[in-house]
PDB file of N, CA and C in Angstrom:
ATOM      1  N   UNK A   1       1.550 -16.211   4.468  1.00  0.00           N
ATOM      2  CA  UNK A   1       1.074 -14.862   4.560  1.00  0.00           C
ATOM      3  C   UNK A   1       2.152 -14.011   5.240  1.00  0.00           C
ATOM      4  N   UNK A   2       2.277 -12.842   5.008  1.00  0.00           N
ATOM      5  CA  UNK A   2       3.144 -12.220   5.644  1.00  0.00           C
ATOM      6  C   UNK A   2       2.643 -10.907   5.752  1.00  0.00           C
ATOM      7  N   UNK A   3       3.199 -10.299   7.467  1.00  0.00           N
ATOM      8  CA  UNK A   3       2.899  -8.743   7.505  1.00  0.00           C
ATOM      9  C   UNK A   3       3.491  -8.018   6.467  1.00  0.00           C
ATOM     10  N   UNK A   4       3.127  -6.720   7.182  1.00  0.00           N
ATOM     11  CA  UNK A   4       3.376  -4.994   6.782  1.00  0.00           C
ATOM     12  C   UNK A   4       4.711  -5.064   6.860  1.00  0.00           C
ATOM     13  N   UNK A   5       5.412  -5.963   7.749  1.00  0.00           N
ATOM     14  CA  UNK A   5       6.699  -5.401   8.414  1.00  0.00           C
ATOM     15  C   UNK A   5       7.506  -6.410   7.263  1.00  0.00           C
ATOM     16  N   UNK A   6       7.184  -7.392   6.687  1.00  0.00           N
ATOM     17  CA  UNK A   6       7.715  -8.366   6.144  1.00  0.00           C
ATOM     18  C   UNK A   6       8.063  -7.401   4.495  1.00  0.00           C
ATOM     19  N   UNK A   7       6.718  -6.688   4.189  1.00  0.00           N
ATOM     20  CA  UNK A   7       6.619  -6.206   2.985  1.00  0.00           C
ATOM     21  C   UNK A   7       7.839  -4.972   2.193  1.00  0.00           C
ATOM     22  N   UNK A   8       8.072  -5.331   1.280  1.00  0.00           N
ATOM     23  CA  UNK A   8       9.409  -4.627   0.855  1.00  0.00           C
ATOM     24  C   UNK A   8       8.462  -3.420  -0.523  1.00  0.00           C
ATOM     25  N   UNK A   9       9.235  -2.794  -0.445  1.00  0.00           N
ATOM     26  CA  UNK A   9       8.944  -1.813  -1.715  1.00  0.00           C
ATOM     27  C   UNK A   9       8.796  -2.831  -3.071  1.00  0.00           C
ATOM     28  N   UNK A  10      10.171  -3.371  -3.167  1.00  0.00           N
ATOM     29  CA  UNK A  10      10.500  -3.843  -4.066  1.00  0.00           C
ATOM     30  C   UNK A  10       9.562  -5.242  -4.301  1.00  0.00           C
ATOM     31  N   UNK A  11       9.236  -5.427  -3.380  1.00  0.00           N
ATOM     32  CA  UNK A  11       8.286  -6.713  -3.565  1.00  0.00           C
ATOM     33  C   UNK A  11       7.052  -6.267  -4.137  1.00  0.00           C
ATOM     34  N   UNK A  12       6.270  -4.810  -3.214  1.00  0.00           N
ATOM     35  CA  UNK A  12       4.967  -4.345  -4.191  1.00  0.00           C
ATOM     36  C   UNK A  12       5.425  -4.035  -5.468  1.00  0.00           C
ATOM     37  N   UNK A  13       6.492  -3.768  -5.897  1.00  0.00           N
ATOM     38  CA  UNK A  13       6.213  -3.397  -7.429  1.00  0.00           C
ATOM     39  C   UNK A  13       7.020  -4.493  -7.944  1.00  0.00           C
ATOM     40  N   UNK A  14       6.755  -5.490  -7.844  1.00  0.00           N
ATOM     41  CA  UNK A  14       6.831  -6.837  -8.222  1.00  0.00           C
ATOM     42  C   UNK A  14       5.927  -7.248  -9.052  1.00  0.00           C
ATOM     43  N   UNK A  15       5.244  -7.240  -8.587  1.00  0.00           N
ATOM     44  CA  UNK A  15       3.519  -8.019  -9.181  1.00  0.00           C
ATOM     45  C   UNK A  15       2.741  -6.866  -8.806  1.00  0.00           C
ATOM     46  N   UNK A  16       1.099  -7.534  -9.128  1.00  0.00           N
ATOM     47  CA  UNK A  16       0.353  -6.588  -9.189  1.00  0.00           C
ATOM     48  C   UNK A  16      -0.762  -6.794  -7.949  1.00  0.00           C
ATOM     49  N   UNK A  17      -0.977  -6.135  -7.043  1.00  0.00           N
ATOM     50  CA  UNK A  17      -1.379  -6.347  -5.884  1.00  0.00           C
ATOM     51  C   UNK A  17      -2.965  -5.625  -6.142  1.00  0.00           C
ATOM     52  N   UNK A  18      -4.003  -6.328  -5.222  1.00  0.00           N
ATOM     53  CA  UNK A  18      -5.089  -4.661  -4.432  1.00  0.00           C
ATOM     54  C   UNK A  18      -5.272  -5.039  -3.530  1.00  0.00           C
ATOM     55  N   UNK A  19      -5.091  -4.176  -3.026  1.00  0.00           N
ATOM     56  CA  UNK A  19      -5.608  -3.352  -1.682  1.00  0.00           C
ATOM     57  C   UNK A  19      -7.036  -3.129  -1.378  1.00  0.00           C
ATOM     58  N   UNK A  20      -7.024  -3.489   0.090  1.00  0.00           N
ATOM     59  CA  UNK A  20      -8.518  -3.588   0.805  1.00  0.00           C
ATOM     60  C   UNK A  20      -8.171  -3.183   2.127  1.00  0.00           C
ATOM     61  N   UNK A  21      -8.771  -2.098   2.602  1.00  0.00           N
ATOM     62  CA  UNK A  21      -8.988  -1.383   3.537  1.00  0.00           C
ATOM     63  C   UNK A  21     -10.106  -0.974   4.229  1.00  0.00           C
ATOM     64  N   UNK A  22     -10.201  -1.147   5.308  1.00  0.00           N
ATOM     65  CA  UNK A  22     -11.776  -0.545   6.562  1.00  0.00           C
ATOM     66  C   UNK A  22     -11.030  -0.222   7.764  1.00  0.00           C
ATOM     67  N   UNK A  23     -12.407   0.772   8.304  1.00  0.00           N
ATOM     68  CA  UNK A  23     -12.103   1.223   9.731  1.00  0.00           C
ATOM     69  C   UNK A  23     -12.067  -0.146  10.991  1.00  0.00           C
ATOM     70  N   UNK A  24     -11.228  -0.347  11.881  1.00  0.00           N
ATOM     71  CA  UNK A  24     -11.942  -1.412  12.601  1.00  0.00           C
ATOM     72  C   UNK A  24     -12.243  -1.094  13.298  1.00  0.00           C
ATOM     73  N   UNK A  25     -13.300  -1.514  14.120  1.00  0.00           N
ATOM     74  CA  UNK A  25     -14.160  -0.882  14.868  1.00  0.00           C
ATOM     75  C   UNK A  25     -13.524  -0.943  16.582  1.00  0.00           C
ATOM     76  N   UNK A  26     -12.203  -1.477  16.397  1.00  0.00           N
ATOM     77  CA  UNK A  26     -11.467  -1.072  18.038  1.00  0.00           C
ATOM     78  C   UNK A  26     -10.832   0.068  18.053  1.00  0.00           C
ATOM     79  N   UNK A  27      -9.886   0.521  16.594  1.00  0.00           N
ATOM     80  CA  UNK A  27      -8.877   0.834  16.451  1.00  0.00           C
ATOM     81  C   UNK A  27      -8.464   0.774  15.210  1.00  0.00           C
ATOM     82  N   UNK A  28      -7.789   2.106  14.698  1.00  0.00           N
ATOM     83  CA  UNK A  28      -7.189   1.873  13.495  1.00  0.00           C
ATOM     84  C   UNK A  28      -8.051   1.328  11.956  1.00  0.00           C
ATOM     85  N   UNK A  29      -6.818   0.740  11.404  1.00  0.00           N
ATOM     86  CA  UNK A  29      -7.574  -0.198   9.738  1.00  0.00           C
ATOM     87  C   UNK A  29      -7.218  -1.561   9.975  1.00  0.00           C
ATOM     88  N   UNK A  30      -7.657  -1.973   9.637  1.00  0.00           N
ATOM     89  CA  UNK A  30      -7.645  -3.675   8.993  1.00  0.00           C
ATOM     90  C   UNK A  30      -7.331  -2.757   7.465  1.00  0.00           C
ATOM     91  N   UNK A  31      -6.149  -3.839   6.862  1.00  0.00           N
ATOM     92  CA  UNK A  31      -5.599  -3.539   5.468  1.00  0.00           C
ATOM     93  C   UNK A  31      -5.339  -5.306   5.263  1.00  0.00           C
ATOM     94  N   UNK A  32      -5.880  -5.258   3.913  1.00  0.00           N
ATOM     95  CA  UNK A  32      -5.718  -6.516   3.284  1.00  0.00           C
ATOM     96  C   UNK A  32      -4.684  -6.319   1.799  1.00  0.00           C
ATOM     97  N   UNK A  33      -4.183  -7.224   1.517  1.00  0.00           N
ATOM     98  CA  UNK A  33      -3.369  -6.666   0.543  1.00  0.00           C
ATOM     99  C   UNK A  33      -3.624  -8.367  -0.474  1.00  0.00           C
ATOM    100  N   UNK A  34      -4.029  -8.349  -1.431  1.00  0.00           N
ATOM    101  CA  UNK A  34      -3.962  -9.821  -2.425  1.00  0.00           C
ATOM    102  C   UNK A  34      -3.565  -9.750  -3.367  1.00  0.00           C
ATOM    103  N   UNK A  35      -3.028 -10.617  -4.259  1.00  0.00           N
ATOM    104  CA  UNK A  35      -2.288 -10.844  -5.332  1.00  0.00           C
ATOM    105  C   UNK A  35      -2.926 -10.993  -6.579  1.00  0.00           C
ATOM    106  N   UNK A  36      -2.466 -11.777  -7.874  1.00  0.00           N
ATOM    107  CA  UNK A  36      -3.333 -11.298  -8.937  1.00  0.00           C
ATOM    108  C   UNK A  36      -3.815 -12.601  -9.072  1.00  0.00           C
ATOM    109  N   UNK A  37      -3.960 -13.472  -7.811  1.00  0.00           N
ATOM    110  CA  UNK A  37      -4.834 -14.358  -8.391  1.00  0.00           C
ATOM    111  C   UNK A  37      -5.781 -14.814  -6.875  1.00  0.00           C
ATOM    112  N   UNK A  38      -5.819 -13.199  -6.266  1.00  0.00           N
ATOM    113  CA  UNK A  38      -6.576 -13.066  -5.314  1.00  0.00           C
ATOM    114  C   UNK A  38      -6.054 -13.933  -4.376  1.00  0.00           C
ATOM    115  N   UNK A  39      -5.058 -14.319  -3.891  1.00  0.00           N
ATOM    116  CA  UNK A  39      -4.838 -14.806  -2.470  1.00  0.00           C
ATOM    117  C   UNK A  39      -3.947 -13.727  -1.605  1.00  0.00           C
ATOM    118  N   UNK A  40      -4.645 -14.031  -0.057  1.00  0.00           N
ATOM    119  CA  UNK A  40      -4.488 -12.671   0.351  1.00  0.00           C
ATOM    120  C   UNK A  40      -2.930 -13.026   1.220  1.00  0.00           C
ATOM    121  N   UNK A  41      -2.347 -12.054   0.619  1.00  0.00           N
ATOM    122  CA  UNK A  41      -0.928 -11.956   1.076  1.00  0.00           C
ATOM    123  C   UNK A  41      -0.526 -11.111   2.577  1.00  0.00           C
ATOM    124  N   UNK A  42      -1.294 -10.384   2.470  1.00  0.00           N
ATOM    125  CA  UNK A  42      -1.049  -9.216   4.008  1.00  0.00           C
ATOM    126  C   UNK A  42      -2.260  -9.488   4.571  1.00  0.00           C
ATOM    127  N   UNK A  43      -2.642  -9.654   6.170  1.00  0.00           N
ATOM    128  CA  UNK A  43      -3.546  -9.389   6.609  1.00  0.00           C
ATOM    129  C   UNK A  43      -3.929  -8.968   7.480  1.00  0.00           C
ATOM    130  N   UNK A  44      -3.408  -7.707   8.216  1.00  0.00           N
ATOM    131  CA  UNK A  44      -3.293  -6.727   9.447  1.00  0.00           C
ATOM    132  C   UNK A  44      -4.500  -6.311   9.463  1.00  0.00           C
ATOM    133  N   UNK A  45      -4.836  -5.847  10.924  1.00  0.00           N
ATOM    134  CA  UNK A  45      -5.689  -5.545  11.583  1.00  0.00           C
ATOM    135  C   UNK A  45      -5.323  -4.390  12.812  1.00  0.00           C
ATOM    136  N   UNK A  46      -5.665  -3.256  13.035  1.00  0.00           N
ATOM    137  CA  UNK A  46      -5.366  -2.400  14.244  1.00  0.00           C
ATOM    138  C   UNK A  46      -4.417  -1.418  13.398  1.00  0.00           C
ATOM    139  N   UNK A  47      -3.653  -1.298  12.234  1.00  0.00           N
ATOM    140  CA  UNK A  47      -3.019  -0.526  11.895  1.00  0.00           C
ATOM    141  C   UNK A  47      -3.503   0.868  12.341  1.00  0.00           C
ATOM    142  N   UNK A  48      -2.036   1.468  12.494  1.00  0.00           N
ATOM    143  CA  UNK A  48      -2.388   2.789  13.576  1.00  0.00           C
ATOM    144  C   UNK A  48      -2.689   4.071  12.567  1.00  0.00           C
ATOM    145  N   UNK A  49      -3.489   4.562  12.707  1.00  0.00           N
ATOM    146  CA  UNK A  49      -4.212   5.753  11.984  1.00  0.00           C
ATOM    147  C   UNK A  49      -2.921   6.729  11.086  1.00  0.00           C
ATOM    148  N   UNK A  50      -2.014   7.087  12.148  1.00  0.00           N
ATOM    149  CA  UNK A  50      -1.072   7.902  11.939  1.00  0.00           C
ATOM    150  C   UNK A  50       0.086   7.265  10.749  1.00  0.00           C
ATOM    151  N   UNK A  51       0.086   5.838  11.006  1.00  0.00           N
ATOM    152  CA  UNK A  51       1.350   4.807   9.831  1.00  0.00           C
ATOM    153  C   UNK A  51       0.013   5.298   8.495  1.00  0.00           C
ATOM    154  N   UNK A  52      -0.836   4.813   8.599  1.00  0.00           N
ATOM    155  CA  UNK A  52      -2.102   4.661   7.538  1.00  0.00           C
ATOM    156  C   UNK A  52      -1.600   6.059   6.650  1.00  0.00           C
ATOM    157  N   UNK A  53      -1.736   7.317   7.463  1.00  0.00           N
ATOM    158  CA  UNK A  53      -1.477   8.527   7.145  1.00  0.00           C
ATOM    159  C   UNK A  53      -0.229   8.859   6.222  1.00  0.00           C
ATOM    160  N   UNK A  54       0.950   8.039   7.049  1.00  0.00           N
ATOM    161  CA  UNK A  54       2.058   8.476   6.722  1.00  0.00           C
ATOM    162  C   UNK A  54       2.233   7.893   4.838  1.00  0.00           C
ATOM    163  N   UNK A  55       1.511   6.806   5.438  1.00  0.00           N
ATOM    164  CA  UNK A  55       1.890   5.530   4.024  1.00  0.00           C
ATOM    165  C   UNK A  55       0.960   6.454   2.737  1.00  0.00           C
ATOM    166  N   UNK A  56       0.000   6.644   3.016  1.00  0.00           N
ATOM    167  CA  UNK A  56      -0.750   7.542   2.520  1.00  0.00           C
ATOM    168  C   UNK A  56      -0.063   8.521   1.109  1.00  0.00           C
ATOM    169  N   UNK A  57       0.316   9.459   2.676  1.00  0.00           N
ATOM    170  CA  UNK A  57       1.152  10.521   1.756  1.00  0.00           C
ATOM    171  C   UNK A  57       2.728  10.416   1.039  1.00  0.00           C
ATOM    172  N   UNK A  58       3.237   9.354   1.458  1.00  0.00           N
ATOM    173  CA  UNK A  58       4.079   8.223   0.689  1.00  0.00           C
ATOM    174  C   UNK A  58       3.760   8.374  -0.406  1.00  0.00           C
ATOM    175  N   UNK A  59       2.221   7.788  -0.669  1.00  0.00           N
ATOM    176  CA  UNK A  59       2.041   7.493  -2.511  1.00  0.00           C
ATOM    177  C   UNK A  59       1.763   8.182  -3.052  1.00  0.00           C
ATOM    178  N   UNK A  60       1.128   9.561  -2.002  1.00  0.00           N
ATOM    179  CA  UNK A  60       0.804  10.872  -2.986  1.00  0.00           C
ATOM    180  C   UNK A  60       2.196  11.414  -3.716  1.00  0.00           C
ATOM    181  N   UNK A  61       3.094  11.880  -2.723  1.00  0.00           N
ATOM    182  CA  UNK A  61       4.209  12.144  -3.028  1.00  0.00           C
ATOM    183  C   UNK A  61       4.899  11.172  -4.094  1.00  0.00           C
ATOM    184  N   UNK A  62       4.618   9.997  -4.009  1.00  0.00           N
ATOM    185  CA  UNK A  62       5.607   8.815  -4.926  1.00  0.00           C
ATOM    186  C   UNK A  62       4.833   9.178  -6.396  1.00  0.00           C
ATOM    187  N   UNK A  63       3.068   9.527  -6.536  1.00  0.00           N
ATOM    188  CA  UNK A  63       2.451   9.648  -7.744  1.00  0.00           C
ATOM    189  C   UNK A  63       2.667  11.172  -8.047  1.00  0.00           C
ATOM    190  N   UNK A  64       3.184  11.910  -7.816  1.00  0.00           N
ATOM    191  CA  UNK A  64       3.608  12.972  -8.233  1.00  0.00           C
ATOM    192  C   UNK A  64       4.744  13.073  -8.352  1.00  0.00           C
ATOM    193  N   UNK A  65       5.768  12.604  -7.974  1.00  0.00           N
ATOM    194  CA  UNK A  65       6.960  12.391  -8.529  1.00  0.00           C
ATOM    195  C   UNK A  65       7.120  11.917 -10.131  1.00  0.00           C
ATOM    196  N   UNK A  66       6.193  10.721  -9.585  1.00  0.00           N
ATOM    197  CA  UNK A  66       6.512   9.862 -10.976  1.00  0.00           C
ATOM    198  C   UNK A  66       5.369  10.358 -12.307  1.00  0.00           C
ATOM    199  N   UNK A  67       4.152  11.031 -12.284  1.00  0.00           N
ATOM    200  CA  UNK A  67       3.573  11.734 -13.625  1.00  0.00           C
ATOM    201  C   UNK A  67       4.700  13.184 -13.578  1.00  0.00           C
ATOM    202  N   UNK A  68       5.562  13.458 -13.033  1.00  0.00           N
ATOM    203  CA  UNK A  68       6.272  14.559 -13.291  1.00  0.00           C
ATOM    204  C   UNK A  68       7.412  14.298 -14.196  1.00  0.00           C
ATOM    205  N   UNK A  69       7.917  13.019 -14.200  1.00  0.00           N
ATOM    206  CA  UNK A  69       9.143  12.364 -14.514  1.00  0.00           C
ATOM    207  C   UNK A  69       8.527  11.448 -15.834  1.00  0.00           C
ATOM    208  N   UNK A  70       7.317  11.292 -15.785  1.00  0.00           N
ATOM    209  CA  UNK A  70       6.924  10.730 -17.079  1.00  0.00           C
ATOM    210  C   UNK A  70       6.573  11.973 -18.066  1.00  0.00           C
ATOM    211  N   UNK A  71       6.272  13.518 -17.554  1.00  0.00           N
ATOM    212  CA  UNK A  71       6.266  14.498 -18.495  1.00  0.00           C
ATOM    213  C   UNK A  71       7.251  14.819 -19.111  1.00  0.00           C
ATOM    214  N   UNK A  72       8.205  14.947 -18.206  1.00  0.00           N
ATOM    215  CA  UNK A  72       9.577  15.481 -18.388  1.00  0.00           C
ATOM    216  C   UNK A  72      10.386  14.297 -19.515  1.00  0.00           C
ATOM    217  N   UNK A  73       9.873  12.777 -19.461  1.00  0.00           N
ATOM    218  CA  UNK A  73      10.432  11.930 -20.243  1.00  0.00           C
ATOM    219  C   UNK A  73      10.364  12.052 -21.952  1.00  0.00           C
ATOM    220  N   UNK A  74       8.525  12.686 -21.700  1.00  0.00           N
ATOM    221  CA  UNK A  74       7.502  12.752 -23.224  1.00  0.00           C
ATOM    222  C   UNK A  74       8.237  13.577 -23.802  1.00  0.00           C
ATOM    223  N   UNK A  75       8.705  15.237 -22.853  1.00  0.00           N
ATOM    224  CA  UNK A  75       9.254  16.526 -23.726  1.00  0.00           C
ATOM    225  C   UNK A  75      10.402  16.184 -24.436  1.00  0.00           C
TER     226      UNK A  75
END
């Protein structure tokens, strides 16, 4: 198993991962991350609200990049 800190970009878009996420009730998320044959690869707990946030708007920004660049591919 390996952390958050272990995890590479290039490794999530490797394979095909999901994601499982909750509030924990000390602090932060518990984030689970498993593979495509469901074994769970990440398994943090306490993640800090603000990383959660940041990572967040990471993918907003990364999914608008990329349907912009797939329009621009179609024209």
């Amino acid at each position: 198993m390996q952390s958050l800190e272990d995890i590479s970009l290039s490794y999530l878009m490797s394979e095909d991962f999901s994601i499982w996420m909750c509030a924990n009730n000390k602090f932060g998320y518990d984030i689970y991350v498993e593979d495509e044959e469901c074994n769970i690869v990440v398994d943090e707990k306490g993640v800090h609200p603000y990383a959660v946030e940041s990572f967040a708007n990471f993918c907003k920004r990364f999914l608008a990049i990329y349907e912009h660049s797939n329009k621009a591919e179609a024209a």
